[in-house]
Protein backbone atom coordinates (compact mmCIF):
# COMPACT_ATOMS: atom_id res chain seq x y z
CA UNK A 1 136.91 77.73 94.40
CA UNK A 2 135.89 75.92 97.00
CA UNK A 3 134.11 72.34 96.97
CA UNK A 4 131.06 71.08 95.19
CA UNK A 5 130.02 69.73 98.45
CA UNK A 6 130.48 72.90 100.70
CA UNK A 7 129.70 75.34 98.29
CA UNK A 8 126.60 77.54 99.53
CA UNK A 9 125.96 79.18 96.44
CA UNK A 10 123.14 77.46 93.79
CA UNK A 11 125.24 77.05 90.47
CA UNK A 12 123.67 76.62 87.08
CA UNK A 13 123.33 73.13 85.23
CA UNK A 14 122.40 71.22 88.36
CA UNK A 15 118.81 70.47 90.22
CA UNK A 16 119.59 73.34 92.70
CA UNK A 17 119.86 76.07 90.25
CA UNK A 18 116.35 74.38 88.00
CA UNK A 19 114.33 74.27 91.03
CA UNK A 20 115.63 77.87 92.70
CA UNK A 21 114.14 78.89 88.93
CA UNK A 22 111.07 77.14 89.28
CA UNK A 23 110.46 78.86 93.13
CA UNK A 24 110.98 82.51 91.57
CA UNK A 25 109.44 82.59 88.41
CA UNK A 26 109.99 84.16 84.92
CA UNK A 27 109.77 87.48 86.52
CA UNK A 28 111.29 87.45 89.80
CA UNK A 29 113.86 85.15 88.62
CA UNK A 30 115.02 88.22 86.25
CA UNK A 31 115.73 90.55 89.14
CA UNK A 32 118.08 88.72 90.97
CA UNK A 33 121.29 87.91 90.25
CA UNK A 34 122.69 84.88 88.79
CA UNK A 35 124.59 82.25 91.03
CA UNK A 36 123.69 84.34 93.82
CA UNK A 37 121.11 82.60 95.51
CA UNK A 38 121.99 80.48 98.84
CA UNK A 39 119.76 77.87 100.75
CA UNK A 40 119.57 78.98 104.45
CA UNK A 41 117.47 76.98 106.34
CA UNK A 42 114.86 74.12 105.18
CA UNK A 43 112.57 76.84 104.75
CA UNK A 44 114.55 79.92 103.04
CA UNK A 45 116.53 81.07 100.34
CA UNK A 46 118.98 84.24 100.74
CA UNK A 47 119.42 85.95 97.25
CA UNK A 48 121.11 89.25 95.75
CA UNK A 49 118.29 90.74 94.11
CA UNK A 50 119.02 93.67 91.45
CA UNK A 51 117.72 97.12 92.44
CA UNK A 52 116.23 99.07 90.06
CA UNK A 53 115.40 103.12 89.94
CA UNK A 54 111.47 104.46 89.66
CA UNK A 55 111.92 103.90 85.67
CA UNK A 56 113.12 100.38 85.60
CA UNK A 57 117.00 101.26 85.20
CA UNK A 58 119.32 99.63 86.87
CA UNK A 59 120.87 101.34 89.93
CA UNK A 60 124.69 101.31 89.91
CA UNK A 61 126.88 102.37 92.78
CA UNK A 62 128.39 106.00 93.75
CA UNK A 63 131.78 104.99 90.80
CA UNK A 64 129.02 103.68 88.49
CA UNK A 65 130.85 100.34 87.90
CA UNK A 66 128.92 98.08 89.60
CA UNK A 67 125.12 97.33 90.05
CA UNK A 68 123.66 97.76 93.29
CA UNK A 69 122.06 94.48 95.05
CA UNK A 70 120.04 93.98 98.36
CA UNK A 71 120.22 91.18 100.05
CA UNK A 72 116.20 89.35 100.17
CA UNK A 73 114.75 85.71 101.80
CA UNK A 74 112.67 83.66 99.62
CA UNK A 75 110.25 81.34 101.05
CA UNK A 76 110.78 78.07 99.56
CA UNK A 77 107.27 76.10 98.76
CA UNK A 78 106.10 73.11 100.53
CA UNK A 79 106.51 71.20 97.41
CA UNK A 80 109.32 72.14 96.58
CA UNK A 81 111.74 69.08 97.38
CA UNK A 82 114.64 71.46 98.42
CA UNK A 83 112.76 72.02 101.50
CA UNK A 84 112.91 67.93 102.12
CA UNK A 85 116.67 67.61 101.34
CA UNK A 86 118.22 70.79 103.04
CA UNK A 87 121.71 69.83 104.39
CA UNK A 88 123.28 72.21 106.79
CA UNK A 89 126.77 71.56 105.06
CA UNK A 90 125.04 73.28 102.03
């Protein structure tokens, strides 16, 4: 595992991971997947959002064993303070 302090991806239990919930909502925040969410830039998030099919399944790859994810930027808010305290190292 790497580092706390290099570690790109937003884990759960700190500020990161509350405020990347506060940016995408109850309902967006369902469709992507957990600790997959990465601060880019001051302005964007890069996430693995969940794919679904025309009925609302879940799409799941050619073997079905995995669930299928596309890679998505989020615009982080201007009040959001993440936007303020973006660190390259990140």
């Amino acid at each position: 595992m790497n580092k706390p302090d290099t570690d790109p991806w937003v884990r759960r239990h700190t500020p990161h991971y509350d405020e990347v919930t506060r940016i995408l909502g109850p309902t967006r925040s369902k469709r992507i997947a957990d600790e997959r969410v990465r601060q880019i830039s001051r302005r964007w998030l890069k996430a693995d959002q969940i794919i679904e099919d025309d009925n609302g399944e879940l799409k799941l790859n050619a073997a079905g064993d995995d669930i299928m994810t596309e890679s998505v930027r989020i615009r982080i808010p201007r009040d959001s303070w993440m936007r303020r305290e973006f660190k390259r190292s990140r």
